[in-house]
PDB file of N, CA and C in Angstrom:
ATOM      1  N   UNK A   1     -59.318 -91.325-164.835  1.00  0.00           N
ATOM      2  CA  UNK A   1     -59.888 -92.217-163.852  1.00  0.00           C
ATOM      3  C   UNK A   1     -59.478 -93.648-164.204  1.00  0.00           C
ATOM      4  N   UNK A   2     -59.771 -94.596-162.931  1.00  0.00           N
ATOM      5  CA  UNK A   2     -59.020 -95.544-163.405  1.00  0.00           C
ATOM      6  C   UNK A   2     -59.867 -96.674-163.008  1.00  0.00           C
ATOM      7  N   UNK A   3     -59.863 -97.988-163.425  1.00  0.00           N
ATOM      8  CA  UNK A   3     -61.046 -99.393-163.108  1.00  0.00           C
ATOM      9  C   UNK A   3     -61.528 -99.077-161.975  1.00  0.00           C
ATOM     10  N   UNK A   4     -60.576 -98.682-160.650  1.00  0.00           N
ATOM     11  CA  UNK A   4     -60.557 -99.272-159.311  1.00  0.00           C
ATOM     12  C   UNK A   4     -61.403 -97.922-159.104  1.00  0.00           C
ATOM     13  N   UNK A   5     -60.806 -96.255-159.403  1.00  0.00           N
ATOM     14  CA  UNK A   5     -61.364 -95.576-158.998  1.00  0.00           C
ATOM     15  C   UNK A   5     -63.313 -95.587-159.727  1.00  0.00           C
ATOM     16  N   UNK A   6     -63.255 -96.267-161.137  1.00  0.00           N
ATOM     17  CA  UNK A   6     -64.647 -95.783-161.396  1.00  0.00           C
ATOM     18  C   UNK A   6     -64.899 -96.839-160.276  1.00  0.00           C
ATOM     19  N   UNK A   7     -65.287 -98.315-160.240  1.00  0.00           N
ATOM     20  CA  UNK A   7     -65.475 -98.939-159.438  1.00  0.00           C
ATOM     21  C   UNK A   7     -66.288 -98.711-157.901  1.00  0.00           C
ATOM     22  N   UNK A   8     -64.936 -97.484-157.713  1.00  0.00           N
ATOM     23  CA  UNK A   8     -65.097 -97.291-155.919  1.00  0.00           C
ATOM     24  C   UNK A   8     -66.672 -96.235-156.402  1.00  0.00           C
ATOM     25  N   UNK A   9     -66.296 -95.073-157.314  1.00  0.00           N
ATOM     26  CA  UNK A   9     -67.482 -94.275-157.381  1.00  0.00           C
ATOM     27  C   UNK A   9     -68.731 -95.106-157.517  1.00  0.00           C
ATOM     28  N   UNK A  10     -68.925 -95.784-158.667  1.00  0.00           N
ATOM     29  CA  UNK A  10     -70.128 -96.756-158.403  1.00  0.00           C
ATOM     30  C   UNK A  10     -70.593 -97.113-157.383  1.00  0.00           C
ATOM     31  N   UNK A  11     -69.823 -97.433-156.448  1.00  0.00           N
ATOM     32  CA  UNK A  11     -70.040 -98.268-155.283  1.00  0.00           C
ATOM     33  C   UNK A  11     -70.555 -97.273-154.393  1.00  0.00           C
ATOM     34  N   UNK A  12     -69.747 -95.955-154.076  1.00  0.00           N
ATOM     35  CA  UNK A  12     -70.246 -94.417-153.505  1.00  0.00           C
ATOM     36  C   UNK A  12     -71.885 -94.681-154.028  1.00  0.00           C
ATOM     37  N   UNK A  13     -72.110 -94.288-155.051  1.00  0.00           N
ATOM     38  CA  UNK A  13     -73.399 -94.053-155.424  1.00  0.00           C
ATOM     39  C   UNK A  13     -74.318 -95.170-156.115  1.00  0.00           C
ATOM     40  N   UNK A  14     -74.348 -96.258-155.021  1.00  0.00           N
ATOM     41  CA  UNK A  14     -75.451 -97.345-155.267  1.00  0.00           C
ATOM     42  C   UNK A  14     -75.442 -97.456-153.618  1.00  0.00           C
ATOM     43  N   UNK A  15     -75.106 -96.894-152.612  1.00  0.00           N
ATOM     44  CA  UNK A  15     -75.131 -96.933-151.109  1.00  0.00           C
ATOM     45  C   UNK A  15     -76.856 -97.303-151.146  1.00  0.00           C
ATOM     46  N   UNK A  16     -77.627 -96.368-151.453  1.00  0.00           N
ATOM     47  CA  UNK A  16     -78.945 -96.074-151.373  1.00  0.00           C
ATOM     48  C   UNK A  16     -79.349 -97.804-151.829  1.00  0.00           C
ATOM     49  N   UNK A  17     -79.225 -98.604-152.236  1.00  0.00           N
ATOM     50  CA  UNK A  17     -79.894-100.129-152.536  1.00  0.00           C
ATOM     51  C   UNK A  17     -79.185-100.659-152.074  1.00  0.00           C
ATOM     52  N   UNK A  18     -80.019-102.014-151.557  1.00  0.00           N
ATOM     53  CA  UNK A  18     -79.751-103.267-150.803  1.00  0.00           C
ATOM     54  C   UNK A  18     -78.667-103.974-151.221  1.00  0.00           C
ATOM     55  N   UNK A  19     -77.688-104.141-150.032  1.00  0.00           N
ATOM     56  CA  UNK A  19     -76.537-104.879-150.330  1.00  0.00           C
ATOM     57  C   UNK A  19     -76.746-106.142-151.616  1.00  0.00           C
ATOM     58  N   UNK A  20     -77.418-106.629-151.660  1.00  0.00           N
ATOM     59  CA  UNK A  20     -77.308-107.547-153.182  1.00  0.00           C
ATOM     60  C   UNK A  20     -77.492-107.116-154.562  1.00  0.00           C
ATOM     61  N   UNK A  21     -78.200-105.930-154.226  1.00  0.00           N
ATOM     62  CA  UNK A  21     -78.387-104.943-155.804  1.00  0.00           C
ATOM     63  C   UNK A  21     -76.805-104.781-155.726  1.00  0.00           C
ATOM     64  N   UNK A  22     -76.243-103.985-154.979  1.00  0.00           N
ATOM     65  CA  UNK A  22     -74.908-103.052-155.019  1.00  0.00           C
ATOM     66  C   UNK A  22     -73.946-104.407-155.593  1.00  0.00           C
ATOM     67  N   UNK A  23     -73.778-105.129-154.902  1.00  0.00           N
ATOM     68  CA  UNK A  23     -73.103-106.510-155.209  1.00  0.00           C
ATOM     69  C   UNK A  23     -73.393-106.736-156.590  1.00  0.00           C
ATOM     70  N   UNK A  24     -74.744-107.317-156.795  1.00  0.00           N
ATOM     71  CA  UNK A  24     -74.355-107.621-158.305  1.00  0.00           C
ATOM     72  C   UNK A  24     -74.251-106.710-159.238  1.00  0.00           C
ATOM     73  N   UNK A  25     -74.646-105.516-159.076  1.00  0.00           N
ATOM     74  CA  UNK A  25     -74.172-104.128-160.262  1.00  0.00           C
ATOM     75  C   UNK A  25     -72.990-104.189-160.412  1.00  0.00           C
ATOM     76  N   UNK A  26     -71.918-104.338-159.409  1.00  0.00           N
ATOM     77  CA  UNK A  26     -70.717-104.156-159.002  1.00  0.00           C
ATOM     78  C   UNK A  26     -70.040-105.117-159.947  1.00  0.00           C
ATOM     79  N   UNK A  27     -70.527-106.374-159.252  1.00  0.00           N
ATOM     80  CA  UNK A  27     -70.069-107.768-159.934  1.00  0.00           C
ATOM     81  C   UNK A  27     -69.602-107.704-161.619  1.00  0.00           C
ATOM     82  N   UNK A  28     -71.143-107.087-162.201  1.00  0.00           N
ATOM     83  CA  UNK A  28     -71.479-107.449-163.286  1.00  0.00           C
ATOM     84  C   UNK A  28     -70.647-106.239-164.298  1.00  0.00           C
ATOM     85  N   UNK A  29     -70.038-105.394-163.340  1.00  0.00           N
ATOM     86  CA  UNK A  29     -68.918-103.945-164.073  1.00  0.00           C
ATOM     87  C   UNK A  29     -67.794-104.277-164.058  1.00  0.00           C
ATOM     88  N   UNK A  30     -67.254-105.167-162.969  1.00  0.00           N
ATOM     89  CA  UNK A  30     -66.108-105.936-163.457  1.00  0.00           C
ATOM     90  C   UNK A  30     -66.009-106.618-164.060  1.00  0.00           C
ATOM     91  N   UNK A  31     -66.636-107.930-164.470  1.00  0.00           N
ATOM     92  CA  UNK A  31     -67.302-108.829-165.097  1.00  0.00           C
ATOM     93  C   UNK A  31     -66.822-107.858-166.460  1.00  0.00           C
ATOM     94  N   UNK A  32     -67.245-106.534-166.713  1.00  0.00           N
ATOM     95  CA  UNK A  32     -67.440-105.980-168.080  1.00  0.00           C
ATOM     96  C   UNK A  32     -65.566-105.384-167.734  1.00  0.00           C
ATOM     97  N   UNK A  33     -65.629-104.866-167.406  1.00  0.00           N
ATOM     98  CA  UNK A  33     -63.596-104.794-167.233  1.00  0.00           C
ATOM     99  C   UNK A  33     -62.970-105.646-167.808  1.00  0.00           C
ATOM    100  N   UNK A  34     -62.955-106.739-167.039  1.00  0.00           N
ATOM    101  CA  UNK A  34     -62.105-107.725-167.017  1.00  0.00           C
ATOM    102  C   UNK A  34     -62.387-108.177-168.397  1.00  0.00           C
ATOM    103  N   UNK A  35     -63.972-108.593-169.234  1.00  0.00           N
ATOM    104  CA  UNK A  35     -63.851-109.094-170.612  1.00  0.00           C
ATOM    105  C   UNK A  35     -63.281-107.994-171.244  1.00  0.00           C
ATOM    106  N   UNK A  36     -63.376-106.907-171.216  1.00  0.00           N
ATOM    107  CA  UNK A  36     -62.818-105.980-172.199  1.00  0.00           C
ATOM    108  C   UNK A  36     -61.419-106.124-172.037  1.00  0.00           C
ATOM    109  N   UNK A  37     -60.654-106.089-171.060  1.00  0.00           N
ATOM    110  CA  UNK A  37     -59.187-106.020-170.897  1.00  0.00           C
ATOM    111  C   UNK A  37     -58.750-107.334-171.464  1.00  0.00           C
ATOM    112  N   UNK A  38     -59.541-108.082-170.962  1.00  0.00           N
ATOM    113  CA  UNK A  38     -58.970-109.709-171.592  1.00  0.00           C
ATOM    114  C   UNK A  38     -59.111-109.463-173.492  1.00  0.00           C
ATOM    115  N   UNK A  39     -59.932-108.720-174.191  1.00  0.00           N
ATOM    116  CA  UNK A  39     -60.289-108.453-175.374  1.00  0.00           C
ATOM    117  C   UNK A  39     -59.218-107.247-175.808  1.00  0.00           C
ATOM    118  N   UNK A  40     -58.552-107.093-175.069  1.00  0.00           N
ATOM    119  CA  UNK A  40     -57.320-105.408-175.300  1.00  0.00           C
ATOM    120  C   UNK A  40     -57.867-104.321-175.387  1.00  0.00           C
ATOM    121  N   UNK A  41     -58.727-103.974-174.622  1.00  0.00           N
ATOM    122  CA  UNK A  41     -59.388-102.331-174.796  1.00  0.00           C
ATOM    123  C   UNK A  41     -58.413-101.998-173.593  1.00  0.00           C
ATOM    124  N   UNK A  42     -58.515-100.815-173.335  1.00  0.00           N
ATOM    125  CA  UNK A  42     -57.742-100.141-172.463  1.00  0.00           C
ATOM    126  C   UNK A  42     -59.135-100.083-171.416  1.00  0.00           C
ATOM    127  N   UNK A  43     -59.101 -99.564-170.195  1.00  0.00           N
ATOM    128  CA  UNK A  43     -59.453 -99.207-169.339  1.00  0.00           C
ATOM    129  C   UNK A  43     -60.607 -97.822-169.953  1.00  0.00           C
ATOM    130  N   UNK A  44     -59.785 -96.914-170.419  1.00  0.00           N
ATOM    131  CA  UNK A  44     -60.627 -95.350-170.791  1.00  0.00           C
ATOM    132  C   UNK A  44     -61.537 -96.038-171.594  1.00  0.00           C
ATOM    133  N   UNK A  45     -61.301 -96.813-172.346  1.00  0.00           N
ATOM    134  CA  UNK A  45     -62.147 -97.391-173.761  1.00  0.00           C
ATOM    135  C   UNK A  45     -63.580 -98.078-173.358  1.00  0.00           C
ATOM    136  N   UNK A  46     -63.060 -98.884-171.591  1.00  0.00           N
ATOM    137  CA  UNK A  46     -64.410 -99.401-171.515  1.00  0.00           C
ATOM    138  C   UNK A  46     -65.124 -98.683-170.523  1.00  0.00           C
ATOM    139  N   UNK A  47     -64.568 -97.829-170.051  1.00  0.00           N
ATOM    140  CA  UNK A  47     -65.215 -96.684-169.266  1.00  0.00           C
ATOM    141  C   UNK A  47     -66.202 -95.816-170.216  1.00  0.00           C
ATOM    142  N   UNK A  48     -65.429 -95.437-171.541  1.00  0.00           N
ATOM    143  CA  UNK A  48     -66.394 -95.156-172.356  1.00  0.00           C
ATOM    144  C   UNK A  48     -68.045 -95.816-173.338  1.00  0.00           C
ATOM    145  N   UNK A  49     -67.395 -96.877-172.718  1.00  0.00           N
ATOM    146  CA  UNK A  49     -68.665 -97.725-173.590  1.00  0.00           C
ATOM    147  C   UNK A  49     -69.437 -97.684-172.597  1.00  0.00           C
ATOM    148  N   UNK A  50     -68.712 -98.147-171.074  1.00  0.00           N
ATOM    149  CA  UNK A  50     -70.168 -98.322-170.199  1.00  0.00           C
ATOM    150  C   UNK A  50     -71.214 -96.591-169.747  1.00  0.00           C
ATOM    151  N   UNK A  51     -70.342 -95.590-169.952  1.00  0.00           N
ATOM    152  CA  UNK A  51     -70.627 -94.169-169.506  1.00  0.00           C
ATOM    153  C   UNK A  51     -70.095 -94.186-168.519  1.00  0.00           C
ATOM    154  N   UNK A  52     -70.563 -92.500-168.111  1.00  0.00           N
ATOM    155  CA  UNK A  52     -70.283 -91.872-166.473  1.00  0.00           C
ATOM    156  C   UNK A  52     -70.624 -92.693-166.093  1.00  0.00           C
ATOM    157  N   UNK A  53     -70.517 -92.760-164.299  1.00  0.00           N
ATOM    158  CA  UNK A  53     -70.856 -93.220-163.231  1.00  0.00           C
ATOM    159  C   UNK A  53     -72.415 -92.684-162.941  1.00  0.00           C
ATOM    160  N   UNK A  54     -71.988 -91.073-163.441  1.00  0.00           N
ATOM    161  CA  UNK A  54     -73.288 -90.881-163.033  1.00  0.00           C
ATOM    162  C   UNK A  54     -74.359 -91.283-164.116  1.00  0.00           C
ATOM    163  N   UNK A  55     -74.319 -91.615-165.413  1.00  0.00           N
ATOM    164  CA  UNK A  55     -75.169 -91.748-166.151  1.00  0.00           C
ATOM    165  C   UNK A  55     -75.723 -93.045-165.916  1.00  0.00           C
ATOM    166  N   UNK A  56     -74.420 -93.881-165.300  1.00  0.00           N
ATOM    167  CA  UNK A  56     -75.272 -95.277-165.420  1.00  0.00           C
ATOM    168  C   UNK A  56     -76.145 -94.797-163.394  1.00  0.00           C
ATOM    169  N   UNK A  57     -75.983 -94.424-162.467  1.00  0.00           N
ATOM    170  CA  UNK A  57     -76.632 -94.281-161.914  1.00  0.00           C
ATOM    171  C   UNK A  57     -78.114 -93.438-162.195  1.00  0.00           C
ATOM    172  N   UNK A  58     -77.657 -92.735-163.067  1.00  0.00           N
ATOM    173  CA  UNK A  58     -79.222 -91.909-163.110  1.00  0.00           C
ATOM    174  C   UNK A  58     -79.980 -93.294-163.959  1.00  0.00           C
ATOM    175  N   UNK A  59     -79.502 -94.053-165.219  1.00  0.00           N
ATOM    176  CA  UNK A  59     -79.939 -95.451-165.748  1.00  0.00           C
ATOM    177  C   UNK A  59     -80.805 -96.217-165.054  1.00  0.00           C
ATOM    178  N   UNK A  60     -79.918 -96.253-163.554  1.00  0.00           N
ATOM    179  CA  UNK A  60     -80.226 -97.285-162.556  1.00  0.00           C
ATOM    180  C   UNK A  60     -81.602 -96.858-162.220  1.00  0.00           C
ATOM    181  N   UNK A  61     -81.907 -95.865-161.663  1.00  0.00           N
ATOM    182  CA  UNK A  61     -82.967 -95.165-160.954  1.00  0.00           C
ATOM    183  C   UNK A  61     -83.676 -94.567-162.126  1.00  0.00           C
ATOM    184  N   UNK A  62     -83.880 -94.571-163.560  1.00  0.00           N
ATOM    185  CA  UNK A  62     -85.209 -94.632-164.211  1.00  0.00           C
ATOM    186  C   UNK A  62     -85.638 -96.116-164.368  1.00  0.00           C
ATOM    187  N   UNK A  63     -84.843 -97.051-164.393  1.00  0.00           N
ATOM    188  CA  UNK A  63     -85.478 -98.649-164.381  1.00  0.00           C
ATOM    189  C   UNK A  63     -85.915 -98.395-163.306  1.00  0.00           C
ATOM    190  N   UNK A  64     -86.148 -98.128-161.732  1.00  0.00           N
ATOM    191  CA  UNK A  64     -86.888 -98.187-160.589  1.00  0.00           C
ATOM    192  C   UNK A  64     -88.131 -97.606-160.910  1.00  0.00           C
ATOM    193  N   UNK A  65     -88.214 -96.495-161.805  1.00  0.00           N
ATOM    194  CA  UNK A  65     -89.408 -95.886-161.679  1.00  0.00           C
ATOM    195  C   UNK A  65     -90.290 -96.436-162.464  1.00  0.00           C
TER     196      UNK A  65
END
């Protein structure tokens, strides 16, 4: 998988919250890309630090509860 594709999945599965949640989750995962790449991790490397898509969504939705 790749920045753009985790990216797009995130974005798939934060539909369910208000356009400014989705925005800044979004924001704040590139935000984490871009410092890591600027720092020389590869892409897989910071995919691994941040988790699945789905883990950080299931993340998302125990902070709601």
């Amino acid at each position: 998988m790749t920045k753009q594709e985790y990216i797009n999945e995130l974005k798939r599965g934060l539909r369910i919250y208000p356009i400014a949640f989705q925005n800044d989750i979004l924001e704040a995962f590139k935000e984490h890309f871009n410092a890591g790449l600027a720092e020389g991790q590869s892409e897989d490397e910071i995919m691994k630090s941040l988790g699945t898509v789905e883990e950080v969504l299931q993340n998302i939705k125990e902070m709601e509860e």
